[in-house]
PDB file of N, CA and C in Angstrom:
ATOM      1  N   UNK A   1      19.610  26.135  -4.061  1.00  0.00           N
ATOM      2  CA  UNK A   1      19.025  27.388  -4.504  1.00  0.00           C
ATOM      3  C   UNK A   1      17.507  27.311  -4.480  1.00  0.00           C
ATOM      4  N   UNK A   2      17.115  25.945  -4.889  1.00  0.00           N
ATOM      5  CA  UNK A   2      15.401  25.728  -4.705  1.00  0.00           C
ATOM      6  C   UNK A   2      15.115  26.022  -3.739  1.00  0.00           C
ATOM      7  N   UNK A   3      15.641  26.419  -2.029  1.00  0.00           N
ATOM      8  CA  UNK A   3      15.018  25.421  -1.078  1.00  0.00           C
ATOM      9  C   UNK A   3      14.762  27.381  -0.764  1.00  0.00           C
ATOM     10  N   UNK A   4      15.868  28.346  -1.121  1.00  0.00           N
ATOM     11  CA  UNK A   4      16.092  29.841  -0.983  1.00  0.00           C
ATOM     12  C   UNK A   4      14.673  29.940  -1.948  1.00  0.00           C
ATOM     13  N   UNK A   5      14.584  29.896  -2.840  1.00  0.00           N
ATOM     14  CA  UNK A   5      12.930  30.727  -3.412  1.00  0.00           C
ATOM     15  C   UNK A   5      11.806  30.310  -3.271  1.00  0.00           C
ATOM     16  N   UNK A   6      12.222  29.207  -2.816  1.00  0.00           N
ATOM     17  CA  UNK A   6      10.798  28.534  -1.919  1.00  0.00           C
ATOM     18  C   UNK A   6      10.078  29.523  -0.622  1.00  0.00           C
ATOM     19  N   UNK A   7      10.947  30.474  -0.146  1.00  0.00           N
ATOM     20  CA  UNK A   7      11.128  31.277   0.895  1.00  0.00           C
ATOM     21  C   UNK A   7      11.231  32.732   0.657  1.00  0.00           C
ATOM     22  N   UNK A   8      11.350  33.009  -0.254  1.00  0.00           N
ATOM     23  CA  UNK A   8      10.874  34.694  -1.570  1.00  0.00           C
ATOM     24  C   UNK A   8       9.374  34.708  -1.380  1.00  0.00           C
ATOM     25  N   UNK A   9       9.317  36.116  -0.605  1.00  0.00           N
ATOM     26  CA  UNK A   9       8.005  36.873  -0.785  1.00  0.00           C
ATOM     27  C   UNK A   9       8.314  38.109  -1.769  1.00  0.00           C
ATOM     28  N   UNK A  10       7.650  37.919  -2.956  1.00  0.00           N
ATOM     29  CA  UNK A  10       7.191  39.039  -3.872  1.00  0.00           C
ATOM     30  C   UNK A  10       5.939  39.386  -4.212  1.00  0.00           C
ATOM     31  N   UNK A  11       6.095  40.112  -4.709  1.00  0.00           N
ATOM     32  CA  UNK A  11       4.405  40.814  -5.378  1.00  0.00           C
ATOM     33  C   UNK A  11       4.769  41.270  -7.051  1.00  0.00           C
ATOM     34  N   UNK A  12       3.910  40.735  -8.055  1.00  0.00           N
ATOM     35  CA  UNK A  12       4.407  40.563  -9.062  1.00  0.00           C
ATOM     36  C   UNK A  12       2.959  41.250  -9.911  1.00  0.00           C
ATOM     37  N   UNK A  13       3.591  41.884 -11.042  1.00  0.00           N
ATOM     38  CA  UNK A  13       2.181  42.569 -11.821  1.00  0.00           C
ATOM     39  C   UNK A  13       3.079  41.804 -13.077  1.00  0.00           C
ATOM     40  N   UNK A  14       2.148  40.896 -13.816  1.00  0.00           N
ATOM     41  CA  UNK A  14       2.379  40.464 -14.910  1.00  0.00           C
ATOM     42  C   UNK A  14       1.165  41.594 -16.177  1.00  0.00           C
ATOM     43  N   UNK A  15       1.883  42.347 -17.120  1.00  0.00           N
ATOM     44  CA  UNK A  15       1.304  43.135 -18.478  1.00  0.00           C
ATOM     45  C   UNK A  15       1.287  42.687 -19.480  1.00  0.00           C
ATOM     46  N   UNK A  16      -0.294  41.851 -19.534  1.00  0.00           N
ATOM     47  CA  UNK A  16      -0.272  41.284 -21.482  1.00  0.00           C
ATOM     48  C   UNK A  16      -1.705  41.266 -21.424  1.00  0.00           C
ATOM     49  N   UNK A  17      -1.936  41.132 -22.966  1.00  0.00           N
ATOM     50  CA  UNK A  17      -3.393  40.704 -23.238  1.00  0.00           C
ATOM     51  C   UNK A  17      -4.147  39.661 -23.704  1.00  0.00           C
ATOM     52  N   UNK A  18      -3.158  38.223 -23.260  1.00  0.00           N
ATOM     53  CA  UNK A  18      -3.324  37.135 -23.373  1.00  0.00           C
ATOM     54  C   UNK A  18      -3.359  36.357 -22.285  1.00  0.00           C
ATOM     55  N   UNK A  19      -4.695  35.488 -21.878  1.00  0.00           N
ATOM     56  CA  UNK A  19      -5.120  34.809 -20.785  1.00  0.00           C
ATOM     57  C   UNK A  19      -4.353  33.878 -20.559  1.00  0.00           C
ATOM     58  N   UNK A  20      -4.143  33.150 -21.645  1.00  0.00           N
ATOM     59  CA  UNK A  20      -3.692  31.465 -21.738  1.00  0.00           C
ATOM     60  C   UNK A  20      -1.821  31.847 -20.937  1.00  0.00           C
ATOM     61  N   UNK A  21      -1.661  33.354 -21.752  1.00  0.00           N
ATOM     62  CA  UNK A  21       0.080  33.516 -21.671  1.00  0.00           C
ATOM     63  C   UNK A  21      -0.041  33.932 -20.313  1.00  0.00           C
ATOM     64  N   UNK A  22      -0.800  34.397 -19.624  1.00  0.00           N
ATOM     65  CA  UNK A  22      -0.797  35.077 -18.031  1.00  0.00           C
ATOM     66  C   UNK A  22      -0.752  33.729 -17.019  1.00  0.00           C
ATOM     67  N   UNK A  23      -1.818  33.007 -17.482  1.00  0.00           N
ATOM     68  CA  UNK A  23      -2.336  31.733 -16.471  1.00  0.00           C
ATOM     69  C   UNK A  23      -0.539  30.803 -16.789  1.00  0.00           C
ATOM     70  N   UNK A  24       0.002  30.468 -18.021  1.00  0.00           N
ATOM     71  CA  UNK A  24       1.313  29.628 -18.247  1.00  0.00           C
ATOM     72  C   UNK A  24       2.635  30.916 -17.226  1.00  0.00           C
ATOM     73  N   UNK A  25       3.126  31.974 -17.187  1.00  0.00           N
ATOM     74  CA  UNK A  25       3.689  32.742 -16.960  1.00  0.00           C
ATOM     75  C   UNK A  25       2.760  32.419 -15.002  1.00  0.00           C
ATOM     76  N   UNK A  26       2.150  32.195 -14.898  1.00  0.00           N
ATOM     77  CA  UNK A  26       1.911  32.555 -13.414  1.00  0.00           C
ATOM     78  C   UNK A  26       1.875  30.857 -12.776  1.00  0.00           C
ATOM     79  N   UNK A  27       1.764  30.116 -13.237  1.00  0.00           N
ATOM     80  CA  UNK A  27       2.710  28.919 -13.171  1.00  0.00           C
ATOM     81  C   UNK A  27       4.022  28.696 -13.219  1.00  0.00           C
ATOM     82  N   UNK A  28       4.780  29.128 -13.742  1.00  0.00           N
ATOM     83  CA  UNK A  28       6.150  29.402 -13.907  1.00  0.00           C
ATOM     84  C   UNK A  28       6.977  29.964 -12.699  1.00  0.00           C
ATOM     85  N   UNK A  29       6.003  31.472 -12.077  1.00  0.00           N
ATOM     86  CA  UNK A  29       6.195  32.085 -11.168  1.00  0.00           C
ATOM     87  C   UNK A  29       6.401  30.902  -9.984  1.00  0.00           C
ATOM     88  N   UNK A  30       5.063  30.574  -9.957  1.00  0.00           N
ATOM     89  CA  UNK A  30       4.591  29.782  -8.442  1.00  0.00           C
ATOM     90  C   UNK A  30       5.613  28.508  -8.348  1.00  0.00           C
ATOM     91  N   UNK A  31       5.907  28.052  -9.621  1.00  0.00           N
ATOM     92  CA  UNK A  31       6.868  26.877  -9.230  1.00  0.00           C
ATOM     93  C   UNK A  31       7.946  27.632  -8.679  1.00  0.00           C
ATOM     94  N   UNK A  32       8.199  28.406  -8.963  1.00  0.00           N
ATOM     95  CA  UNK A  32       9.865  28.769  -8.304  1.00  0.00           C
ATOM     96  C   UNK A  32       9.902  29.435  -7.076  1.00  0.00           C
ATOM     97  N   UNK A  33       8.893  30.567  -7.102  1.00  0.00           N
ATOM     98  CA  UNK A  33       8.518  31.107  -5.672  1.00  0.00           C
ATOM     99  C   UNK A  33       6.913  30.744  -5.330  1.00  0.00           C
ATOM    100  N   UNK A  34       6.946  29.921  -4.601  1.00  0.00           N
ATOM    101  CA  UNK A  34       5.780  29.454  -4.695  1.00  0.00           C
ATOM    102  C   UNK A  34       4.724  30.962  -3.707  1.00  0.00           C
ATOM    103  N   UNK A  35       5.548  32.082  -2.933  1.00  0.00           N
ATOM    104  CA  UNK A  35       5.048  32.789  -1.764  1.00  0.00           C
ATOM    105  C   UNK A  35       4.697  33.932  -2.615  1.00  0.00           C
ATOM    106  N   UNK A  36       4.677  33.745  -4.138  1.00  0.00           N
ATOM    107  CA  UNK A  36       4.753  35.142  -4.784  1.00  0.00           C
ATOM    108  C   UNK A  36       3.505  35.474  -4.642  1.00  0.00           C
ATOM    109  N   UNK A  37       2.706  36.934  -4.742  1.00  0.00           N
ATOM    110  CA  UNK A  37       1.488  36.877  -5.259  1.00  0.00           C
ATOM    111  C   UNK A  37       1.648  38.025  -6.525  1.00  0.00           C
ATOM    112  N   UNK A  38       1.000  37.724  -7.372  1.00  0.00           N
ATOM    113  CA  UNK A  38       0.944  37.450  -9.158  1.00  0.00           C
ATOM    114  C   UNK A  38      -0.677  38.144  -9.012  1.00  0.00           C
ATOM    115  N   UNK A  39      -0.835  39.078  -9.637  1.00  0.00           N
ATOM    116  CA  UNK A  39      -1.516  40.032 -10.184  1.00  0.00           C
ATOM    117  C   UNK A  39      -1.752  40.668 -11.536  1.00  0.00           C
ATOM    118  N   UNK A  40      -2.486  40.332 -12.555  1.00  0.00           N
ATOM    119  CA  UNK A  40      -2.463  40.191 -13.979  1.00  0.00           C
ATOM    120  C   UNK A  40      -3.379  41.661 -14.522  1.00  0.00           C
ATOM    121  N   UNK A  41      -2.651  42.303 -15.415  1.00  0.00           N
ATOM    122  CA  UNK A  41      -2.895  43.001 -15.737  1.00  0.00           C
ATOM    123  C   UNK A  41      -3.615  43.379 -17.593  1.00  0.00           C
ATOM    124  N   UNK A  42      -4.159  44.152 -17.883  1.00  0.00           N
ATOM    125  CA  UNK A  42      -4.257  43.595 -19.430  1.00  0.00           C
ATOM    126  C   UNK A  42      -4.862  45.275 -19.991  1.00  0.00           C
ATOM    127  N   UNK A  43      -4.330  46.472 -19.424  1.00  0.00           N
ATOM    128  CA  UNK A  43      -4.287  47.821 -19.594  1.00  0.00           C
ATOM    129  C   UNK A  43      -3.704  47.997 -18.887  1.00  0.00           C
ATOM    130  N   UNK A  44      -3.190  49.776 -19.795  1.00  0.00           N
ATOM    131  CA  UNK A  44      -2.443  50.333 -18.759  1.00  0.00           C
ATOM    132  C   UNK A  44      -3.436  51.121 -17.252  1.00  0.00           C
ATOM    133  N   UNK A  45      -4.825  50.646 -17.309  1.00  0.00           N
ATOM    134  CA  UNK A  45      -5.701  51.634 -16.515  1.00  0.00           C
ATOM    135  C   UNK A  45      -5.712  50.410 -15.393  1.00  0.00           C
ATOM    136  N   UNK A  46      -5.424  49.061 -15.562  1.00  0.00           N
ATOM    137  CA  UNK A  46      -4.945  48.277 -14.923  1.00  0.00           C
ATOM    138  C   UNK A  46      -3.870  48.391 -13.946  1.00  0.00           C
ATOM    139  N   UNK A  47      -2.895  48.265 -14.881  1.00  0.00           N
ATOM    140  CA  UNK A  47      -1.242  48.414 -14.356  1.00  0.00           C
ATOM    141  C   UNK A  47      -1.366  49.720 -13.403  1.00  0.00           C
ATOM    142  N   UNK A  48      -2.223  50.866 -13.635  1.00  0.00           N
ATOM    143  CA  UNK A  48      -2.065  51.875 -12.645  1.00  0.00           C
ATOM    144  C   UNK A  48      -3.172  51.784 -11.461  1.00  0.00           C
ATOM    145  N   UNK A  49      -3.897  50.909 -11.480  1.00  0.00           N
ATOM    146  CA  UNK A  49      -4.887  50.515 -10.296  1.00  0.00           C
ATOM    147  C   UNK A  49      -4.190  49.858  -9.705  1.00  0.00           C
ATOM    148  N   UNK A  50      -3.410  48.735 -10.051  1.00  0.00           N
ATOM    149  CA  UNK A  50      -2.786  47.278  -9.514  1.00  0.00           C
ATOM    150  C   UNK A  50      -1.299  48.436  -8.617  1.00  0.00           C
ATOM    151  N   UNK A  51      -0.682  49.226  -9.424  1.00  0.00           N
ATOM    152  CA  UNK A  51       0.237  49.983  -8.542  1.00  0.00           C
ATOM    153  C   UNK A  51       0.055  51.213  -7.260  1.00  0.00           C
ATOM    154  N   UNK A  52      -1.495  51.620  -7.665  1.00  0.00           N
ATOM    155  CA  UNK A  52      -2.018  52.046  -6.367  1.00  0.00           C
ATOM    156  C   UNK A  52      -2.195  51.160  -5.327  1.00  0.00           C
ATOM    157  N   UNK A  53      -2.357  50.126  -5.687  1.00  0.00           N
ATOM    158  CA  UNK A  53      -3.365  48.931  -4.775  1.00  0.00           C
ATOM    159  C   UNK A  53      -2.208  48.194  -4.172  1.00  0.00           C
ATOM    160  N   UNK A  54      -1.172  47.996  -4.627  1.00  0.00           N
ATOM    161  CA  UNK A  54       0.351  47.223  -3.744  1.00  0.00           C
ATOM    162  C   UNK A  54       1.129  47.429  -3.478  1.00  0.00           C
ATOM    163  N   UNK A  55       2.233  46.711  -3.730  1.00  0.00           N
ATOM    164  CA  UNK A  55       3.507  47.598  -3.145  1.00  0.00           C
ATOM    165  C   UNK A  55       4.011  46.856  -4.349  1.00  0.00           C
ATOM    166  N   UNK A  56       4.392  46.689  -5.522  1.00  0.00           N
ATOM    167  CA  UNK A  56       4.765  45.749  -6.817  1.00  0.00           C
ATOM    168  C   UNK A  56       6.415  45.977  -6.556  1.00  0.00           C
ATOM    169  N   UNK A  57       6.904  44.511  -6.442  1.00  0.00           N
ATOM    170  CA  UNK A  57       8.196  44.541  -6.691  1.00  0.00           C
ATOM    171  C   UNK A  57       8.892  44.403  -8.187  1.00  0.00           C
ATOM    172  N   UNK A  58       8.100  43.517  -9.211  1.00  0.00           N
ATOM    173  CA  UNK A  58       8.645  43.287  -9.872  1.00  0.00           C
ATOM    174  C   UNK A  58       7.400  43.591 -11.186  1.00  0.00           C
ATOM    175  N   UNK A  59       7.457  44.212 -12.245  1.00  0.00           N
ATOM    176  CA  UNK A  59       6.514  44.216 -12.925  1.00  0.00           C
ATOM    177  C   UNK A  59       7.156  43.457 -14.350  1.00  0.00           C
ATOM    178  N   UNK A  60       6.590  43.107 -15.001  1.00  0.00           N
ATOM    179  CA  UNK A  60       6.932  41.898 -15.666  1.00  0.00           C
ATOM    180  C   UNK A  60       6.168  42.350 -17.648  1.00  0.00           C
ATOM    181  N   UNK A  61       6.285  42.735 -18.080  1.00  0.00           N
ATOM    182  CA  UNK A  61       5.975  43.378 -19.411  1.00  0.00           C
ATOM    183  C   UNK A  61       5.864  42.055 -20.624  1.00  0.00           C
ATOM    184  N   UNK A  62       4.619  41.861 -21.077  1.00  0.00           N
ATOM    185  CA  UNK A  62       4.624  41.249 -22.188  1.00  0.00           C
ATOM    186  C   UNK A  62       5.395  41.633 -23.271  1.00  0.00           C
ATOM    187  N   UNK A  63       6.072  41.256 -24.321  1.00  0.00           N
ATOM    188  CA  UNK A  63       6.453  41.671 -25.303  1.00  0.00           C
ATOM    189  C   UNK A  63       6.081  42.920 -25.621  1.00  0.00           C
ATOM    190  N   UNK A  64       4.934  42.248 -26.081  1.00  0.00           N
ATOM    191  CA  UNK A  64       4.066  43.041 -27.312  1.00  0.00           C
ATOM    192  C   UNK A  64       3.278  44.415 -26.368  1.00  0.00           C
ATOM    193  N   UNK A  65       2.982  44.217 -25.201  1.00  0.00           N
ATOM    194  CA  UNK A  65       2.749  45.605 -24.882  1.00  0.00           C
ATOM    195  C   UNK A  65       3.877  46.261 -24.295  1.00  0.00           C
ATOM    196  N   UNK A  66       4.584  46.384 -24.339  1.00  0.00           N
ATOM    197  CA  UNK A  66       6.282  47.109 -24.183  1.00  0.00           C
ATOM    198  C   UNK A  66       5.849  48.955 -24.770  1.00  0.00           C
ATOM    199  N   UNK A  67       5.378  48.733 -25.915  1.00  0.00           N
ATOM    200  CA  UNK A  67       5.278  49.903 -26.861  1.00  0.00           C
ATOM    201  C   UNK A  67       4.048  50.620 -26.101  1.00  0.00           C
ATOM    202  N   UNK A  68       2.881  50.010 -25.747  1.00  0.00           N
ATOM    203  CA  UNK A  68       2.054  50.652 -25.451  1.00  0.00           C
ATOM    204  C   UNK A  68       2.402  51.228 -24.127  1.00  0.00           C
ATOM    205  N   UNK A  69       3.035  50.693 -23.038  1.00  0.00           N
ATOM    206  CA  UNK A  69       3.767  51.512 -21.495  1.00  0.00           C
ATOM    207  C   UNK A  69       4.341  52.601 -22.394  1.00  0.00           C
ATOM    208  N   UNK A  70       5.262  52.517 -22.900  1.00  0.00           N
ATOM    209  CA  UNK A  70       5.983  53.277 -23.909  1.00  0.00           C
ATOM    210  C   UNK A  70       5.643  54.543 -23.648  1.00  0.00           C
ATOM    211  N   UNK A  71       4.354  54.339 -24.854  1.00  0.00           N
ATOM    212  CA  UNK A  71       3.824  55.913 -25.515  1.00  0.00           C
ATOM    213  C   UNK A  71       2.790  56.535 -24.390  1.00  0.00           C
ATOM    214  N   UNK A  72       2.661  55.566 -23.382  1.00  0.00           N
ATOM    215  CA  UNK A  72       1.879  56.322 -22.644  1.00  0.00           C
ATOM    216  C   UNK A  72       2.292  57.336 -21.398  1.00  0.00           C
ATOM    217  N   UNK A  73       2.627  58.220 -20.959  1.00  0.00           N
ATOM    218  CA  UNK A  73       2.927  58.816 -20.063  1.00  0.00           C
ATOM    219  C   UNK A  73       2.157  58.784 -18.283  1.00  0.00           C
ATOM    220  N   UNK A  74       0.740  58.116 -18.431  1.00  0.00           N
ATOM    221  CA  UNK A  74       0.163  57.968 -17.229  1.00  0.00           C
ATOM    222  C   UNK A  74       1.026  56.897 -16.218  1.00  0.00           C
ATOM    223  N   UNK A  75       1.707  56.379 -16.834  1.00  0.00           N
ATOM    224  CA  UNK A  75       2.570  55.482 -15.644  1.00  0.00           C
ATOM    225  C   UNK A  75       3.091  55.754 -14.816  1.00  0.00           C
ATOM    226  N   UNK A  76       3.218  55.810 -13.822  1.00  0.00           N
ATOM    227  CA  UNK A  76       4.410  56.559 -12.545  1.00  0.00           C
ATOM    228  C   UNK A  76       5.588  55.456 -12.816  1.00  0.00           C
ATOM    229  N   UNK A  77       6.438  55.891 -13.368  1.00  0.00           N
ATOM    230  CA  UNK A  77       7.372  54.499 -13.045  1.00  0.00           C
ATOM    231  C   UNK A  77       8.147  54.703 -11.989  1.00  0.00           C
ATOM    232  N   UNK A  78       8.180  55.927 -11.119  1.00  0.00           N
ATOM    233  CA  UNK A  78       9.009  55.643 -10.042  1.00  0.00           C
ATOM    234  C   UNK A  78       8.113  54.717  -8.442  1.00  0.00           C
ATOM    235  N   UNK A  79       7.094  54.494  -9.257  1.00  0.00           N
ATOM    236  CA  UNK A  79       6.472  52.693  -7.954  1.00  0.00           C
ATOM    237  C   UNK A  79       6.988  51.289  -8.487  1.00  0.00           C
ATOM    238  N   UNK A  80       7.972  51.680  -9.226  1.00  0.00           N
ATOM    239  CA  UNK A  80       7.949  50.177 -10.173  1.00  0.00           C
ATOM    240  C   UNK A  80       9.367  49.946  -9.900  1.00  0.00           C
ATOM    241  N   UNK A  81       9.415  49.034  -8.816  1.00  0.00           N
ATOM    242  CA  UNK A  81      11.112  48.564  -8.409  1.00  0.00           C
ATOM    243  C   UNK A  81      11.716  48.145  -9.891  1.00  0.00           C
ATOM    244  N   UNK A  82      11.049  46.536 -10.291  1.00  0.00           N
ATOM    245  CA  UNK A  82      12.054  46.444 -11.352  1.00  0.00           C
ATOM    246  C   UNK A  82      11.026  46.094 -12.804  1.00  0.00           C
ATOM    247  N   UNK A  83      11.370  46.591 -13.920  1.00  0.00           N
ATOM    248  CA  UNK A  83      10.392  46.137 -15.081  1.00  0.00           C
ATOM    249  C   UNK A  83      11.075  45.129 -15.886  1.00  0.00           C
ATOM    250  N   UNK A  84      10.710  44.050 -16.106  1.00  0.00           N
ATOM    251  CA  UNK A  84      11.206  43.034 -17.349  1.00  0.00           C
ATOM    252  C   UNK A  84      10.672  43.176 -18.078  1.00  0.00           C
ATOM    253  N   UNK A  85      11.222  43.062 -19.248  1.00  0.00           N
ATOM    254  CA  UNK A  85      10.277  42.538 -21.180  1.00  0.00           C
ATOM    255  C   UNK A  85      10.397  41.143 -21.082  1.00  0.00           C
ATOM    256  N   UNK A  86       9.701  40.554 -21.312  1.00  0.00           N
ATOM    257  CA  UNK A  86       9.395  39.481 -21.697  1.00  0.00           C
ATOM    258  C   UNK A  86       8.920  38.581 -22.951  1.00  0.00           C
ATOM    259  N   UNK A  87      10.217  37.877 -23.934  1.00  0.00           N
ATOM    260  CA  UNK A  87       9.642  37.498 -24.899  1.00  0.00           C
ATOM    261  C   UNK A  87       9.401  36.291 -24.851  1.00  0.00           C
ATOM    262  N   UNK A  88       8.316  36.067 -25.770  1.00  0.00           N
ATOM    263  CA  UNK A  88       8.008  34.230 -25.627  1.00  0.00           C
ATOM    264  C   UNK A  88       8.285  33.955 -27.337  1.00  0.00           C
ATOM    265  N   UNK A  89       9.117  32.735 -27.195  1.00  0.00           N
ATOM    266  CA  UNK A  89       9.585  32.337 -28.738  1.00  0.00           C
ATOM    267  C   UNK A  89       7.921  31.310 -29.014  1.00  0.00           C
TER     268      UNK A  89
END
């Protein structure tokens, strides 16, 4: 199965407002698909530049800003193949 995501091209928008948690989370990425490219976000005025600007397969939601995509309505979510929440214990 390693040798298959070694060979995954994605495009990935990681949403938080923590450096240390973006830079550990985009390590994580690269070990498994090492072909990903990982694009960090830390607003939603972000997240909607970064989705003009690519083609995002997978957008990837910090916990804690979950609520703020939420309440905001400027998102297009129909550019957003797939969204994860993401909690960190």
């Amino acid at each position: 199965m390693s040798q298959k995501l070694n060979q995954v091209k994605t495009s990935v928008l990681l949403f938080s407002d923590c450096d240390a948690y973006a830079r550990r989370f985009s390590q994580a990425v690269l070990h498994y698909c090492p072909l990903s490219s990982i694009v960090h976000a830390d607003s939603v005025a972000q997240v909607n530049s970064w989705l003009d600007a690519m083609q995002i397969d997978i957008l990837f939601v910090d916990a804690r800003m979950i609520t703020v995509l939420e309440r905001l309505p400027c998102i297009d979510r129909s550019r957003i193949k797939s969204m994860i929440g993401l909690v960190d214990n």
